[in-house]
N, C-alpha and C. Protein backbone atom coordinates (compact mmCIF):
# COMPACT_ATOMS: atom_id res chain seq x y z
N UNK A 1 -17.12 -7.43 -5.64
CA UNK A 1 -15.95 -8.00 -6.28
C UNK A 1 -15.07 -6.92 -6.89
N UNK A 2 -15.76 -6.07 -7.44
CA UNK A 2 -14.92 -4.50 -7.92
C UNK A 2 -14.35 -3.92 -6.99
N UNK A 3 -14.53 -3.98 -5.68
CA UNK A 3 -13.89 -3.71 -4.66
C UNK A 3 -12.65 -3.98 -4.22
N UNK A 4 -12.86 -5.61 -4.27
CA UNK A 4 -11.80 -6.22 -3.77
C UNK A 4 -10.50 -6.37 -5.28
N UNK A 5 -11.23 -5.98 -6.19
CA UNK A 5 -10.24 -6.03 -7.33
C UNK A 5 -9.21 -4.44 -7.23
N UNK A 6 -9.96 -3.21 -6.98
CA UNK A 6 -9.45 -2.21 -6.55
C UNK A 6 -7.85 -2.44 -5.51
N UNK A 7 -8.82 -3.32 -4.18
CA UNK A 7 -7.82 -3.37 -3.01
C UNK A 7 -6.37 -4.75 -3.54
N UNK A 8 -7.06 -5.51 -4.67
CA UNK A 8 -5.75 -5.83 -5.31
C UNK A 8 -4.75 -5.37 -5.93
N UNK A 9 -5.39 -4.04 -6.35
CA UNK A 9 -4.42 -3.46 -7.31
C UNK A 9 -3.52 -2.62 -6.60
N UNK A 10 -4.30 -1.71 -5.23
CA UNK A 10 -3.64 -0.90 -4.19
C UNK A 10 -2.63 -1.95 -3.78
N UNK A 11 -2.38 -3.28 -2.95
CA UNK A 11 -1.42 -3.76 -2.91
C UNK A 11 -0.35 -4.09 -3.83
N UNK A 12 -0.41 -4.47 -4.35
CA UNK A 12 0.41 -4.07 -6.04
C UNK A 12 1.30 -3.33 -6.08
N UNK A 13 0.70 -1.96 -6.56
CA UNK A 13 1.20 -1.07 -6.54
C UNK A 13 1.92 -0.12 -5.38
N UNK A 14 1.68 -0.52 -4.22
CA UNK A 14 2.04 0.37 -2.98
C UNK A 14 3.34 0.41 -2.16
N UNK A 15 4.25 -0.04 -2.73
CA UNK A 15 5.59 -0.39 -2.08
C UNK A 15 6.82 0.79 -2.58
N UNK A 16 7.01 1.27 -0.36
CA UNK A 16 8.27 2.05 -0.71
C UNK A 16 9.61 1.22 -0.74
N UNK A 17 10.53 1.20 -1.37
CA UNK A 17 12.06 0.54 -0.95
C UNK A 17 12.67 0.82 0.51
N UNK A 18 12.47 2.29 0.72
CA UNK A 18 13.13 2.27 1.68
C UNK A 18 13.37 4.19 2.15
N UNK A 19 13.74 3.87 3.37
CA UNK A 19 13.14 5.32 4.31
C UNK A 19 14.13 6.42 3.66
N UNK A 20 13.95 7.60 3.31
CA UNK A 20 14.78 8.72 2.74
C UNK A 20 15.12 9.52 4.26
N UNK A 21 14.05 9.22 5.34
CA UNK A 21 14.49 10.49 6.41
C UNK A 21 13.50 9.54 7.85
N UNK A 22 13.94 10.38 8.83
CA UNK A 22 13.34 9.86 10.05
C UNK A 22 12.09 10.73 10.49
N UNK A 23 11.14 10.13 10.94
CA UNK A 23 9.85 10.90 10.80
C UNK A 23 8.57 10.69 10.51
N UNK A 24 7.72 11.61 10.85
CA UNK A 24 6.43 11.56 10.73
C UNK A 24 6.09 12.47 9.04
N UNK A 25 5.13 11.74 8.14
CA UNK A 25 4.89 11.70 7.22
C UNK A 25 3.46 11.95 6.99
N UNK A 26 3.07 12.66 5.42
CA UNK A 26 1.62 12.61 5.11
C UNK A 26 1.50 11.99 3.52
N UNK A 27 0.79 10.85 3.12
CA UNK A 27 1.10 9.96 1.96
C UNK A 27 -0.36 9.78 1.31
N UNK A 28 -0.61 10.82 0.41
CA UNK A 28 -1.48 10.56 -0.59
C UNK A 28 -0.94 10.02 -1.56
N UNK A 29 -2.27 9.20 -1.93
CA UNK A 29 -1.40 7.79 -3.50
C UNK A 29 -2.83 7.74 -3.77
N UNK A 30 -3.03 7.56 -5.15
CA UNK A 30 -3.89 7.23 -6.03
C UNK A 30 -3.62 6.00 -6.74
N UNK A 31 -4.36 4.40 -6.32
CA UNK A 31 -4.01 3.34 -7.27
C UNK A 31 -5.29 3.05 -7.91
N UNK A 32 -5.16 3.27 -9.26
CA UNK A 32 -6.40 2.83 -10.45
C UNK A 32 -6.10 0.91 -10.92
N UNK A 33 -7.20 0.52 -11.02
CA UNK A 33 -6.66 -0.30 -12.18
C UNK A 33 -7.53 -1.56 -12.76
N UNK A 34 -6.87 -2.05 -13.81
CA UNK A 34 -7.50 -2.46 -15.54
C UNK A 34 -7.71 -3.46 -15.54
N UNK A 35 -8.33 -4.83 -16.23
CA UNK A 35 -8.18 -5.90 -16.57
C UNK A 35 -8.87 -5.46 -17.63
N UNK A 36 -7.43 -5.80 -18.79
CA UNK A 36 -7.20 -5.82 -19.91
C UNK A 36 -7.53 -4.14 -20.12
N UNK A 37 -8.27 -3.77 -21.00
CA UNK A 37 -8.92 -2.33 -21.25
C UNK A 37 -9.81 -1.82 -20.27
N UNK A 38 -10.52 -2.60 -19.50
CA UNK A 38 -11.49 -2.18 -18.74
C UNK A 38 -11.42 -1.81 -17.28
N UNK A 39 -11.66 -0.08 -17.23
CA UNK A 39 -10.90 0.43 -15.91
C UNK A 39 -12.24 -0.44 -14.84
N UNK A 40 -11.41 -0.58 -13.57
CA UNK A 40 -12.04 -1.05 -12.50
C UNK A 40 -12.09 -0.03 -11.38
N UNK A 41 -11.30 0.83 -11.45
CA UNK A 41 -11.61 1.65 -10.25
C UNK A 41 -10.68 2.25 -9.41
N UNK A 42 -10.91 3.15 -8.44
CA UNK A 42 -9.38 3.59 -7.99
C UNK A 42 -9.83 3.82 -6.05
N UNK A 43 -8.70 3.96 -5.93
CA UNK A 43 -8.29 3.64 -4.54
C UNK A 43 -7.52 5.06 -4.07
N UNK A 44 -8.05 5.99 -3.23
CA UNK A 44 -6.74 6.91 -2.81
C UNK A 44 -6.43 7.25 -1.51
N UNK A 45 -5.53 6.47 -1.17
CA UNK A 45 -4.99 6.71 0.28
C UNK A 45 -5.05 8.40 0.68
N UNK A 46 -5.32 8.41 2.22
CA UNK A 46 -4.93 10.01 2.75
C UNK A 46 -4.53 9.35 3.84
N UNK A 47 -3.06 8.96 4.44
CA UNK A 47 -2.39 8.25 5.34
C UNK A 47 -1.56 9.34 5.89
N UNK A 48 -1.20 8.93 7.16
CA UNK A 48 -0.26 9.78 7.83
C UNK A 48 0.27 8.22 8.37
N UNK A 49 2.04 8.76 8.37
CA UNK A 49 2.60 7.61 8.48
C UNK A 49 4.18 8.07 9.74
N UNK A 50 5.00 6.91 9.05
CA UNK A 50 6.09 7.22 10.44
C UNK A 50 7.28 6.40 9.71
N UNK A 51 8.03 7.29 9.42
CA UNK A 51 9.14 6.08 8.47
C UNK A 51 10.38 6.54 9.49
N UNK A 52 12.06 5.22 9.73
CA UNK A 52 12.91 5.39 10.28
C UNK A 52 13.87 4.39 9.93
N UNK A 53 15.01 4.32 10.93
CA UNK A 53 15.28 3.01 10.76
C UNK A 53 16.33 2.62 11.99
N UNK A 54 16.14 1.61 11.77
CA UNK A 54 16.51 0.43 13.08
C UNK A 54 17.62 -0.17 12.74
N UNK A 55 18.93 0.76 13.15
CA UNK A 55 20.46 -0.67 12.50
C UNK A 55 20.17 -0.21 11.03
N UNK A 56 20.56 -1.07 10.45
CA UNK A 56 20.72 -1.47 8.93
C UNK A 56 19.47 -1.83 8.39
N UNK A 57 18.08 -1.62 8.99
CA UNK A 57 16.62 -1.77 8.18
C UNK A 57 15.69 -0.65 8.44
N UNK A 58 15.55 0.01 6.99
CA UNK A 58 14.10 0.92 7.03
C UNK A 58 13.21 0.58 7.17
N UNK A 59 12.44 1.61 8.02
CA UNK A 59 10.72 0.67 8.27
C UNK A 59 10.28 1.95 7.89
N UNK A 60 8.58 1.80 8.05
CA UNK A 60 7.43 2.82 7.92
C UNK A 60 6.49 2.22 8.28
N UNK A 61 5.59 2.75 8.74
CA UNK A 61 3.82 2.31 9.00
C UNK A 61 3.42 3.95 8.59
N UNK A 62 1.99 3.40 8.06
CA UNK A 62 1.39 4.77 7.76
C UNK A 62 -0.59 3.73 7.84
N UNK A 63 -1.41 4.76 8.33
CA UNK A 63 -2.90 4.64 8.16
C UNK A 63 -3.75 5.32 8.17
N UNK A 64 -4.97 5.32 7.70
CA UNK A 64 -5.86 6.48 7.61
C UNK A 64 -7.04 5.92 6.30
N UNK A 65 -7.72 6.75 5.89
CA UNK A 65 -8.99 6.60 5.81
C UNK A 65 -8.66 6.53 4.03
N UNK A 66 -9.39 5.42 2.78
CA UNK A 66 -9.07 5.45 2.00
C UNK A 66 -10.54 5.22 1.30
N UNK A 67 -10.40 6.64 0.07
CA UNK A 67 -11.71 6.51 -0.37
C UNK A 67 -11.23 5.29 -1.86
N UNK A 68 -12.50 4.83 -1.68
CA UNK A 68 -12.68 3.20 -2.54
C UNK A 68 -13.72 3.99 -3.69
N UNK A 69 -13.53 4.03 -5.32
CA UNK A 69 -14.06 4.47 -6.34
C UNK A 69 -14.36 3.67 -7.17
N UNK A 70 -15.43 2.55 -6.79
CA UNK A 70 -15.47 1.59 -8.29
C UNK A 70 -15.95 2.02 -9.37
N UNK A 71 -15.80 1.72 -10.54
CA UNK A 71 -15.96 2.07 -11.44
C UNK A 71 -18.24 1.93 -11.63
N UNK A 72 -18.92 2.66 -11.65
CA UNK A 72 -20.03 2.99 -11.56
C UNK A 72 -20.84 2.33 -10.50
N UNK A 73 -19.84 2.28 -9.36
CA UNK A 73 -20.95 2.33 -7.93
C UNK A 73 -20.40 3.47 -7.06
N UNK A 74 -21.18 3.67 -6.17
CA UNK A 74 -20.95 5.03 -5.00
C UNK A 74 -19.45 5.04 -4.89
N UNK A 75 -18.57 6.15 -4.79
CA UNK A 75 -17.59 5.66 -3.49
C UNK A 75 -18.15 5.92 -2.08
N UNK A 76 -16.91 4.92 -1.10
CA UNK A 76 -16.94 4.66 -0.27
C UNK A 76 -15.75 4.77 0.46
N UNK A 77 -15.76 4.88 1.55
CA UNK A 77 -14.36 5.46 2.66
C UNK A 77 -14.21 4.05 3.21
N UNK A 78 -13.41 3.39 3.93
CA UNK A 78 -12.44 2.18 4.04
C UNK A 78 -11.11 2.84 4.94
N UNK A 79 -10.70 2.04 6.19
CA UNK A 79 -9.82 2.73 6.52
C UNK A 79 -8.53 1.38 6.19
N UNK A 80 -7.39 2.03 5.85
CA UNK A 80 -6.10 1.15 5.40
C UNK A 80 -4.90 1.60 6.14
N UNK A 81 -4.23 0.77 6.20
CA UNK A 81 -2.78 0.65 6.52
C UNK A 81 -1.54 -0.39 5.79
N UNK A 82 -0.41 0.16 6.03
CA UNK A 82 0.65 -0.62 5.37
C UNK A 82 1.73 -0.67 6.47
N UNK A 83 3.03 -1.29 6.63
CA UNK A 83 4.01 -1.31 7.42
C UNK A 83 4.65 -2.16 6.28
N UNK A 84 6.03 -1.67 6.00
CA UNK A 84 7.07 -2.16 4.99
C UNK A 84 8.30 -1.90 5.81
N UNK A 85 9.36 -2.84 5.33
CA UNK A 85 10.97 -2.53 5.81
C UNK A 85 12.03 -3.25 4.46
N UNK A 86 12.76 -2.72 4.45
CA UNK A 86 13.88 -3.04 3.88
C UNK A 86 15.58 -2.74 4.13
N UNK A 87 15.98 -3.76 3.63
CA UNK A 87 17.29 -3.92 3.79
C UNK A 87 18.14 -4.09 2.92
N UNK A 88 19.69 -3.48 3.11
CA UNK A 88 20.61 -3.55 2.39
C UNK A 88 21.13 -5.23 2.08
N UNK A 89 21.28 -6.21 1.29
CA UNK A 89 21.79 -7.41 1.50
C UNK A 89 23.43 -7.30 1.23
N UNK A 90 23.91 -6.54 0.34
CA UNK A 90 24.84 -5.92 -0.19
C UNK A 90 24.62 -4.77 -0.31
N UNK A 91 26.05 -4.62 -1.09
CA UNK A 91 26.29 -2.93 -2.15
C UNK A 91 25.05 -2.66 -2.99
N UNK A 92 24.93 -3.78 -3.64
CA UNK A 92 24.17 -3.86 -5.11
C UNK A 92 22.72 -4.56 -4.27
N UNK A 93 22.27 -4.93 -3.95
CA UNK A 93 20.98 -6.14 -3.34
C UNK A 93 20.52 -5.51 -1.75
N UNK A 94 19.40 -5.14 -2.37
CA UNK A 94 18.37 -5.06 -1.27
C UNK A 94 16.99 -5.73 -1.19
N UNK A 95 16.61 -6.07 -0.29
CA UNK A 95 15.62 -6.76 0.65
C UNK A 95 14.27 -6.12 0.90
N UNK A 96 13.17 -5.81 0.52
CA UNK A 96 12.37 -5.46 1.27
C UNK A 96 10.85 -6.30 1.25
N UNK A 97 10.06 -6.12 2.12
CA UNK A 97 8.92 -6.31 2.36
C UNK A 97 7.47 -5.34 2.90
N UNK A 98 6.17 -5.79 2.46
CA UNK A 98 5.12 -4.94 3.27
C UNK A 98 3.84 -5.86 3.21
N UNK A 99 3.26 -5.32 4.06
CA UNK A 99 1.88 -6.03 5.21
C UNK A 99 0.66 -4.44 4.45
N UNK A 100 -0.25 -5.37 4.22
CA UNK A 100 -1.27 -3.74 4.49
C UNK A 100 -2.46 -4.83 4.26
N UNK A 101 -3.63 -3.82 4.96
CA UNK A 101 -4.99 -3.93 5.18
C UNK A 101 -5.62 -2.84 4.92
N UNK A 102 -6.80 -3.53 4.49
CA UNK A 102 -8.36 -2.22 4.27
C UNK A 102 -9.33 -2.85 5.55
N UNK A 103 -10.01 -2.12 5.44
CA UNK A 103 -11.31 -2.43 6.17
C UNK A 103 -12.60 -2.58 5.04
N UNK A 104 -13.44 -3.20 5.08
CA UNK A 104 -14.52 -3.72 4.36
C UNK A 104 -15.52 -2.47 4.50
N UNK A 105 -15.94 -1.94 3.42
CA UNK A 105 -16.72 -0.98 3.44
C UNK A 105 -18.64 -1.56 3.96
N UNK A 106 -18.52 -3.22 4.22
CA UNK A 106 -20.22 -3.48 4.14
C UNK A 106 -19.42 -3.87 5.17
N UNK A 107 -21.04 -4.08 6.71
CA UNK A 107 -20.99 -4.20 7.69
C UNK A 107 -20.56 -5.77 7.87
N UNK A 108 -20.77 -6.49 6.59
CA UNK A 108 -20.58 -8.03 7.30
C UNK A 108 -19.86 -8.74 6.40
N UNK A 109 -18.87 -7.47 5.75
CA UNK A 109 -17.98 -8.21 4.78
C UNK A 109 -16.57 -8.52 5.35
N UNK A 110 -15.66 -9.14 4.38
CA UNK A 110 -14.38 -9.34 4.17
C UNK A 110 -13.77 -7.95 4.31
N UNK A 111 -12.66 -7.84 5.67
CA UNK A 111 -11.22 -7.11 5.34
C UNK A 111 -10.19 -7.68 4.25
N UNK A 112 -9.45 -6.80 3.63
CA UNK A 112 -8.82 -7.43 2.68
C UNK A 112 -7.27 -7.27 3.62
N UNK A 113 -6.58 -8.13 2.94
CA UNK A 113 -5.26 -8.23 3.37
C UNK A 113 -4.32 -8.23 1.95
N UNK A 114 -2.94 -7.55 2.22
CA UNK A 114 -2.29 -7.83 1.44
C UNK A 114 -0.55 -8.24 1.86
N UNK A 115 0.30 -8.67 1.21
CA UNK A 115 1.34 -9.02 1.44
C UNK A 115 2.41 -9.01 0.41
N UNK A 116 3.62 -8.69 0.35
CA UNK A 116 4.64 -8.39 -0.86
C UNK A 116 6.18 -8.61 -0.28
N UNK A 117 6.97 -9.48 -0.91
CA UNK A 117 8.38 -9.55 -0.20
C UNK A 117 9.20 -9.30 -1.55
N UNK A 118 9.96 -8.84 -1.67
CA UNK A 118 10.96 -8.52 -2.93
C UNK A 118 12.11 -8.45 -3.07
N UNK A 119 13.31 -8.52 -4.03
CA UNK A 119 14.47 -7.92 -4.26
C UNK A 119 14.60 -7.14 -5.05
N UNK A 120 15.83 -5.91 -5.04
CA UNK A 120 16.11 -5.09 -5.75
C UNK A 120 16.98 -4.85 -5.91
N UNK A 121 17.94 -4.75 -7.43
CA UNK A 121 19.62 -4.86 -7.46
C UNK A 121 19.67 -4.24 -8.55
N UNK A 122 20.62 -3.01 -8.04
CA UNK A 122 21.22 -2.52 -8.59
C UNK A 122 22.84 -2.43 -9.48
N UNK A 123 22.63 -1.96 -10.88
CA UNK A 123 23.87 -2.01 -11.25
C UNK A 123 24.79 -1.06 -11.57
């Protein structure tokens, strides 16, 4: 369950807005995290990814192997991925979304999935 609380928090936290350049990429991220005071554990991507864009929408995919740190059990390696895009809606209003998965570190467990759609407006 500390696991899957980890791979909640990595979705959470894991969202780019949008592509700065066209290209192949290398994306270390470290996501920790709490309920209430009590740390649960951390998550750190080592992804190689691919960000661009298509028309008027940035994309990226990135995957690779993510070590899983619960808070006083072994870590464990997990491989993850994400794919996000976003869009301009306006001047001020943009659009984006992202998809990501882990892989289950026990042979006969649950992959986790995650999902995130958003706006962002600027003033």
């Amino acid at each position: 369950k500390m696991i899957k609380s980890v791979f909640a928090a990595t979705a959470a936290l894991s969202m780019s807005a949008g592509a700065a350049f066209a290209g192949p990429y290398v994306n270390v991220e470290a996501n920790s995290g709490w309920t209430g005071s009590d740390y649960s554990g951390t998550a750190t991507d080592f992804h190689i990814g691919y960000e661009g864009a298509a028309g008027d929408v940035g994309y990226y995919v990135q995957a690779g192997p993510t070590l899983v740190s619960p808070e006083g059990v072994d870590s464990e390696t997990v491989f993850s991925g994400k794919a996000g895009a976003s869009v301009a809606a306006t001047d001020r209003l943009s659009l984006y979304g992202e998809l990501s998965f882990a892989t289950s570190p026990e042979d006969d467990g649950d992959n986790g999935y995650g999902g995130k759609l958003g706006a962002k407006f600027n003033f």
